[in-house]
Protein backbone atom coordinates (compact mmCIF):
# COMPACT_ATOMS: atom_id res chain seq x y z
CA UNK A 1 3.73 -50.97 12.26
CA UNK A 2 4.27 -47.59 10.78
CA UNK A 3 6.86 -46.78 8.24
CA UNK A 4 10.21 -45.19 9.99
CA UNK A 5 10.56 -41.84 9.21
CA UNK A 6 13.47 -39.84 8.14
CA UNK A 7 15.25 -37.27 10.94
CA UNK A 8 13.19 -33.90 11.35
CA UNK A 9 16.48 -32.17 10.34
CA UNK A 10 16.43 -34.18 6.74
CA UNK A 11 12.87 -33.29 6.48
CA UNK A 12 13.05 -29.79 6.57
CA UNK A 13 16.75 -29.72 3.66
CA UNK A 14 14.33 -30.95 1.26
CA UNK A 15 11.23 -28.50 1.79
CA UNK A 16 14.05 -25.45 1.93
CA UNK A 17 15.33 -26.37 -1.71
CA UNK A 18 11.33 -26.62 -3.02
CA UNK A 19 11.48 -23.01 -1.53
CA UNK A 20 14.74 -22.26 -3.66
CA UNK A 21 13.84 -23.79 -6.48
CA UNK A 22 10.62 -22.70 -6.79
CA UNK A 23 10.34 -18.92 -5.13
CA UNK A 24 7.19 -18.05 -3.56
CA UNK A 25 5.23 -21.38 -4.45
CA UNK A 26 2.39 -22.61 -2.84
CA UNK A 27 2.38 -26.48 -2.26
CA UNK A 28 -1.04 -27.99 -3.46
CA UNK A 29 -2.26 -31.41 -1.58
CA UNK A 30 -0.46 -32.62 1.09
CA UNK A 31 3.52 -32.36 2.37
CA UNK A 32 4.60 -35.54 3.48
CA UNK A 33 8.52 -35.85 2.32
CA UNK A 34 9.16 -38.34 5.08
CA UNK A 35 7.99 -40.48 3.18
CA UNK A 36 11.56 -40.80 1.28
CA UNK A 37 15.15 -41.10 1.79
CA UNK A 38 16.86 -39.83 -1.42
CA UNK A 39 14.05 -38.02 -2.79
CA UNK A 40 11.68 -35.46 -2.88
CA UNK A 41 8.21 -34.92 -4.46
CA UNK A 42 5.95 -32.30 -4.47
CA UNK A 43 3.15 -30.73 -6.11
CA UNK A 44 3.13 -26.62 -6.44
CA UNK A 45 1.29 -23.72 -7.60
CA UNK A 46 3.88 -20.78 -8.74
CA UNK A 47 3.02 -17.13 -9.56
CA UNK A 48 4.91 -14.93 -12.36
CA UNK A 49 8.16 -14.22 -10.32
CA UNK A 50 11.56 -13.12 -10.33
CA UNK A 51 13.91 -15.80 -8.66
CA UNK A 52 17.79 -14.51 -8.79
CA UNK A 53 20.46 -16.64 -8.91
CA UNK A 54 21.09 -19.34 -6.16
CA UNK A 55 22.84 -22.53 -5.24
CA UNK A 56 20.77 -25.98 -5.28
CA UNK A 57 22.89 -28.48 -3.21
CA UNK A 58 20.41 -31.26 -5.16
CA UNK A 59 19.85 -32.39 -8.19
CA UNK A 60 15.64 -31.73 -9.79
CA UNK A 61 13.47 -32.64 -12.15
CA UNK A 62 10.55 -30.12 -13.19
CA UNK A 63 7.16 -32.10 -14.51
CA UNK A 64 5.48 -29.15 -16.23
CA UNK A 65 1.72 -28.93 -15.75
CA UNK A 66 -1.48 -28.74 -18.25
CA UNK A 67 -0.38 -25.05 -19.98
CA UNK A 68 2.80 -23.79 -21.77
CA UNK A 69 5.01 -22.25 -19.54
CA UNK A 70 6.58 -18.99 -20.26
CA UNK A 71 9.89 -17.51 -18.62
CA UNK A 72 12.94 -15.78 -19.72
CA UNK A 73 16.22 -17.71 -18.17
CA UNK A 74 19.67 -16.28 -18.08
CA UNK A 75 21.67 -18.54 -19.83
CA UNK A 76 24.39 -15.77 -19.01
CA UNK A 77 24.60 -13.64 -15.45
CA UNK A 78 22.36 -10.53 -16.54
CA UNK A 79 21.49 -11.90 -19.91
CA UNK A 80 17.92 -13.48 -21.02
CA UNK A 81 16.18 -15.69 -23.33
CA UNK A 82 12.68 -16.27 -23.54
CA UNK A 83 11.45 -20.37 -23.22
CA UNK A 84 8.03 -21.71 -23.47
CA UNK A 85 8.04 -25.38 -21.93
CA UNK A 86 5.46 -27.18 -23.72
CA UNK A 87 2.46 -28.93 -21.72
CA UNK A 88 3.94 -32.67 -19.72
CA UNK A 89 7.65 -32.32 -20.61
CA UNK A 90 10.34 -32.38 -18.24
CA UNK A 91 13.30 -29.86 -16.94
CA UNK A 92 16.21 -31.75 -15.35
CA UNK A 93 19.38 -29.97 -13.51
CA UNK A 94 21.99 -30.57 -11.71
CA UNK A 95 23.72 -29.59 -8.41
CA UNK A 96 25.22 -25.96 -8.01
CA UNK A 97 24.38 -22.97 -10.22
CA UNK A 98 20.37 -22.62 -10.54
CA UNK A 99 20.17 -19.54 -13.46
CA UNK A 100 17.99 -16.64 -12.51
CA UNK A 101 14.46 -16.68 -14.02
CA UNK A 102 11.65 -14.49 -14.55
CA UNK A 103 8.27 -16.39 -14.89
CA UNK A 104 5.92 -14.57 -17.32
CA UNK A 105 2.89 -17.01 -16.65
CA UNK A 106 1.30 -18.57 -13.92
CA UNK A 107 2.23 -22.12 -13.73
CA UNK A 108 1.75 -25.66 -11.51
CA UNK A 109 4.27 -28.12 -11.54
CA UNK A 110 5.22 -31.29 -10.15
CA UNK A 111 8.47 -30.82 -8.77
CA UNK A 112 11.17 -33.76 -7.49
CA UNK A 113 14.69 -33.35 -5.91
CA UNK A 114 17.04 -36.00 -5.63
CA UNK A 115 19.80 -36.06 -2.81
CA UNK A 116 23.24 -36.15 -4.61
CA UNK A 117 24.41 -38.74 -2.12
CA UNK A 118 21.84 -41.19 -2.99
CA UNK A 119 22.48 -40.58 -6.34
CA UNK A 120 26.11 -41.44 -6.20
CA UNK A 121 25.37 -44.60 -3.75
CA UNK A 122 23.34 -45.52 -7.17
CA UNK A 123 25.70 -45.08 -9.65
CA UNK A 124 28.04 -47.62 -7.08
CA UNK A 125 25.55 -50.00 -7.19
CA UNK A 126 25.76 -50.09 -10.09
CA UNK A 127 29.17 -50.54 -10.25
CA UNK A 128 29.87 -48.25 -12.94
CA UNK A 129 33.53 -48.07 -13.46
CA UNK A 130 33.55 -44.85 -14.63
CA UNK A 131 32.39 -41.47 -13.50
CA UNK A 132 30.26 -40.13 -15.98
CA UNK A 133 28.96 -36.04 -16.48
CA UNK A 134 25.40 -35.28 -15.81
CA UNK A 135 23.86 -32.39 -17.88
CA UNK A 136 21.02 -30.22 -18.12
CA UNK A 137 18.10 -30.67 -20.47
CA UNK A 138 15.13 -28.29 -20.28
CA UNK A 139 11.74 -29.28 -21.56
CA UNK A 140 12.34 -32.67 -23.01
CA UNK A 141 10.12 -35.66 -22.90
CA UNK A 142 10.66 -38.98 -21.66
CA UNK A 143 7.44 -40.96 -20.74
CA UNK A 144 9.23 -43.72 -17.93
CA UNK A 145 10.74 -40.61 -16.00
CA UNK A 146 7.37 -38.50 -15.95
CA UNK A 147 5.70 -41.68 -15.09
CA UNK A 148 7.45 -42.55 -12.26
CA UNK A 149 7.25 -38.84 -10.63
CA UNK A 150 3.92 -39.44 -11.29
CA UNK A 151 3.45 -42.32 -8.97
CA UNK A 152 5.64 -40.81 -6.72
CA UNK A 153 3.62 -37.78 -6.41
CA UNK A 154 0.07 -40.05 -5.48
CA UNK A 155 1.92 -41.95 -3.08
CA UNK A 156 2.56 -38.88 -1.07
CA UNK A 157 -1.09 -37.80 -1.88
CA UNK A 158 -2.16 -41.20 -0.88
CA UNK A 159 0.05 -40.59 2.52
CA UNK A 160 2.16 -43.62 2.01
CA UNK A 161 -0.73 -46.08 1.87
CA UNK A 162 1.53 -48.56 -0.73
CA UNK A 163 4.55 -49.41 1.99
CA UNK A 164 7.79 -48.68 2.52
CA UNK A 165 9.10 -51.66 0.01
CA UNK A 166 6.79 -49.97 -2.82
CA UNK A 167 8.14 -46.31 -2.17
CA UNK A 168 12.15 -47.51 -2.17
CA UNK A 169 11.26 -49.44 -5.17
CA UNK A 170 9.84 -46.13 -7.09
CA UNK A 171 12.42 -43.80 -5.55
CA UNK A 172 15.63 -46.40 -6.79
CA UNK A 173 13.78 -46.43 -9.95
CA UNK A 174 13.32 -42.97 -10.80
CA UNK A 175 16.92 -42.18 -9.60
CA UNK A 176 18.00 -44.45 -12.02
CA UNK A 177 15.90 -43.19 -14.96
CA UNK A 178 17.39 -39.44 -14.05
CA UNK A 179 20.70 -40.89 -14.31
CA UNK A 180 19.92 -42.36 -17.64
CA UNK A 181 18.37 -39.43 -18.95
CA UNK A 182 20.86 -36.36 -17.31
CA UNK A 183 23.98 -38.16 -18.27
CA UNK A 184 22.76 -38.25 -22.27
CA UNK A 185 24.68 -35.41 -24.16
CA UNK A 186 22.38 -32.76 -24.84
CA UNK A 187 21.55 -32.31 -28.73
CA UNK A 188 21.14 -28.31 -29.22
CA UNK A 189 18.80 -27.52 -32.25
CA UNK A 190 19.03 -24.09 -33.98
CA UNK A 191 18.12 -20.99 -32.37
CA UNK A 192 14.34 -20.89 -33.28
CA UNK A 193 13.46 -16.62 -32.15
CA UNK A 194 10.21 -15.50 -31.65
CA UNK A 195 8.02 -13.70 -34.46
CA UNK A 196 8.80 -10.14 -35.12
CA UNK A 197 6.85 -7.99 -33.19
CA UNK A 198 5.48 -6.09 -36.38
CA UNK A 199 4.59 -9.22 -37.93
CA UNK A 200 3.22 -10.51 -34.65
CA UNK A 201 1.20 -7.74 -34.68
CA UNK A 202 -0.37 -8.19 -38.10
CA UNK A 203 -1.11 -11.87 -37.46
CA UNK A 204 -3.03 -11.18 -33.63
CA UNK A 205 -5.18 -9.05 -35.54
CA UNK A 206 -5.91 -10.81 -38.46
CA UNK A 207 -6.84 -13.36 -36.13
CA UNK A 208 -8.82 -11.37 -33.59
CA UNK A 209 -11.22 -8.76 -36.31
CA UNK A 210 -11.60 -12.11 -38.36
CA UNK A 211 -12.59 -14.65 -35.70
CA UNK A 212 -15.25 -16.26 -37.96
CA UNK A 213 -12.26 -17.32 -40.70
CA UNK A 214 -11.47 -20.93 -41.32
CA UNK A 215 -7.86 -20.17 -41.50
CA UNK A 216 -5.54 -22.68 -42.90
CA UNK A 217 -1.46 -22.25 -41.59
CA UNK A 218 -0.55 -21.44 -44.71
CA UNK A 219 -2.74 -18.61 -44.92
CA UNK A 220 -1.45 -17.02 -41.89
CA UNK A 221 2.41 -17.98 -42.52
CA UNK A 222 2.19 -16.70 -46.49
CA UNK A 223 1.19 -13.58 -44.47
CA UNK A 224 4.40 -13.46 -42.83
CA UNK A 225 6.98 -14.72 -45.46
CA UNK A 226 7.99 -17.55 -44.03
CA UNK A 227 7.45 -21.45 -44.19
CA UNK A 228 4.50 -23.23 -42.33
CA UNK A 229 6.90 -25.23 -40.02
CA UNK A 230 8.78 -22.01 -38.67
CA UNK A 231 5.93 -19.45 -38.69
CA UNK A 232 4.67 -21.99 -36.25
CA UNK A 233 7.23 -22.67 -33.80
CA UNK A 234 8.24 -18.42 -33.87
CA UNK A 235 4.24 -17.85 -33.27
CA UNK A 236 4.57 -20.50 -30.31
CA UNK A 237 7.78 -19.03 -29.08
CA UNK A 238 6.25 -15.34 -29.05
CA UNK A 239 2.62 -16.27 -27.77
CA UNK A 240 2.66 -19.80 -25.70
CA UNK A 241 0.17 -21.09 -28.08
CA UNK A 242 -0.39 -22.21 -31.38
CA UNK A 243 -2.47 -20.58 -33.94
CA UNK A 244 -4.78 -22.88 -33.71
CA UNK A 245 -5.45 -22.45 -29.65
CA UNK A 246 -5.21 -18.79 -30.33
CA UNK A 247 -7.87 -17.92 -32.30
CA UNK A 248 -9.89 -21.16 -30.00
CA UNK A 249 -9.53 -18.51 -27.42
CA UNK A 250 -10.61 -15.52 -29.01
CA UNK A 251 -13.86 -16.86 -30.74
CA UNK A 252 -14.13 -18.28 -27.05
CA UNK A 253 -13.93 -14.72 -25.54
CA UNK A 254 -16.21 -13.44 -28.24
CA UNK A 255 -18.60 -15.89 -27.43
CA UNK A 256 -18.74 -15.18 -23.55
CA UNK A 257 -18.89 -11.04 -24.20
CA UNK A 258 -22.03 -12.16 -26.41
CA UNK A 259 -23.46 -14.43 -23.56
CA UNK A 260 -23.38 -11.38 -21.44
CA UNK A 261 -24.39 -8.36 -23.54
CA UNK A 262 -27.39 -10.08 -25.98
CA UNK A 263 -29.52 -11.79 -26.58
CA UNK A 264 -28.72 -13.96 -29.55
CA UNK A 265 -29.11 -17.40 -29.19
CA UNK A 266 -26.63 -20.06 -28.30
CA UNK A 267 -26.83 -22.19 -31.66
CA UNK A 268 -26.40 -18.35 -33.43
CA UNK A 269 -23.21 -17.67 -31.49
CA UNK A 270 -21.65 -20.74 -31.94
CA UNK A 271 -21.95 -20.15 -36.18
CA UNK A 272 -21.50 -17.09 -36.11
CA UNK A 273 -17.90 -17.15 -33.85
CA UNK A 274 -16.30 -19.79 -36.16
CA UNK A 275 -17.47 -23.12 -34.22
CA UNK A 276 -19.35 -25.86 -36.09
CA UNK A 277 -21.68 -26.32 -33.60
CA UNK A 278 -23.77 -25.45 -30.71
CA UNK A 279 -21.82 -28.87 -28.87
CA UNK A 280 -18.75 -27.84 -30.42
CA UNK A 281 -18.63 -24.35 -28.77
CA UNK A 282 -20.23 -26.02 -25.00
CA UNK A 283 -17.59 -28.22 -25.03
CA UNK A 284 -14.62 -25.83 -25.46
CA UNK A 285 -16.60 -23.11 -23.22
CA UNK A 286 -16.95 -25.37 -20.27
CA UNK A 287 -13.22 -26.42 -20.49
CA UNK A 288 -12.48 -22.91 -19.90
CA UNK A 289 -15.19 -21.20 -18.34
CA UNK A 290 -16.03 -24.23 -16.35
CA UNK A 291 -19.48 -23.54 -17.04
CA UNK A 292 -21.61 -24.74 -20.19
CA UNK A 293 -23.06 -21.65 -22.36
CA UNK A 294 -26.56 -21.62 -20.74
CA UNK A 295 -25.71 -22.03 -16.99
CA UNK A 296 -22.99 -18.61 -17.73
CA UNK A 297 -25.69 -16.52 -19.38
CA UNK A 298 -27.90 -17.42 -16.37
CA UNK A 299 -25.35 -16.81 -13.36
């Protein structure tokens, strides 16, 4: 006997808020939201975009995807700030007021809305005597909640092969875990601003005419005047990456132009770029190239 599903009407609320809260995203794998009640889940594939303001009549949570993500979000109608979301953290909100964004990056995410009623029939079952706030908190980590969209996100892929009693299970229990997290009081840290763009500057070059360096952080923070600790997290803030993955990528990118244009051999590029090793450079190249060193040279 199959699984009842919800009302067509029902169906088509939830895929209208992906669309608003995720402007001109493609959904990746299948679209099966009748598979829930209170919930949501999908997996999507968003382009650098401008999304105005809108109104989100349910609450989400954002399950950022393999690379940082880089936007600038109006904290303020007509005012910006620039936030990288780190790799696998999360981005809960609330009902009502969804802050205009402008995505600098290409970016998947798993996304999940949750239907304000059923979260209020929750927090009676609970029998909570008193209302309590729910807040925003952008880019945090919590391994249960990221968990459980992650089950929830193969059991639509899996098109509702684990049963109905499996699915109300996972959708009471991430509910619950949003509830526990959104209703925490959110702890702000101290404005950390991105690297000045002179001393930005100075760095991307050191880092790109002297590939074949073993820099140390301290090296490239004494450069800049400031401690290890925040010279990293303004570098991250003004690039997406750390140090470290940044100059990965350009001895990477000096290693493909040398594939191409000569002749030198593999275990000669590798040294020469910075790596330790021919295996040490095929192993980074194919993560990124998708290719090993030999079979790109040859294509």
């Amino acid at each position: 006997m199959m699984d009842e599903a919800l009302p067509t009407e029902a169906v088509s609320i939830k895929n209208a808020v992906f669309d608003i809260l995720l402007k001109g995203s493609r959904v990746i794998g299948p679209q099966t939201d009748n598979l829930w009640t209170g919930i949501g889940v999908e997996r999507r594939s968003v382009d650098a975009i401008e999304r105005e303001e809108e109104e989100i009549d349910y609450h989400y949570i954002l399950l950022w995807g393999n690379r940082p993500t880089i936007a600038e979000r109006a904290y303020k109608t007509g005012r910006f700030k620039r936030v990288v979301k780190p790799p696998h953290t999360l981005s809960l909100g609330c009902a009502g007021r969804l802050p205009a964004v402008r995505a600098l990056t290409s970016y998947e995410v798993t996304a999940c809305v949750i239907n304000t009623k059923a979260a209020q029939n929750l927090v009676e079952e609970m029998e909570c005597k008193d209302s309590f706030p729910l807040h925003e908190h952008l880019g945090v980590e919590d391994q249960p909640l990221a968990h459980l969209i992650t089950l929830a996100a193969l059991e639509v892929e899996n098109g509702g092969a684990s049963g109905k009693l499996y699915r109300d299970s996972i959708e009471q229990a991430l509910i619950s875990r949003f509830l526990a997290v959104a209703r925490a009081e959110v702890k702000h840290s101290p404005d950390v601003s991105a690297l000045p763009k002179h001393a930005l500057k100075r760095i991307l070059d050191r880092l790109q005419s002297e590939f074949d360096r073993n820099f140390t952080l301290s090296d490239l923070a004494h450069d800049c005047g400031y401690s290890r600790s925040h010279f990293l997290k303004m570098f991250q803030m003004a690039t997406g990456k750390t140090p470290f993955e940044y100059l990965r990528d350009v001895r990477l990118e000096e290693a493909r132009r040398a594939l191409v244009e000569s002749d030198e051999t593999i275990v000669s590029i590798a040294l020469r770029v910075g790596f330790s090793s021919h295996s040490h450079l095929s192993r980074l190249f194919s993560q990124k190239y998708g290719l090993a060193p030999s079979s790109y040279r040859r294509r």
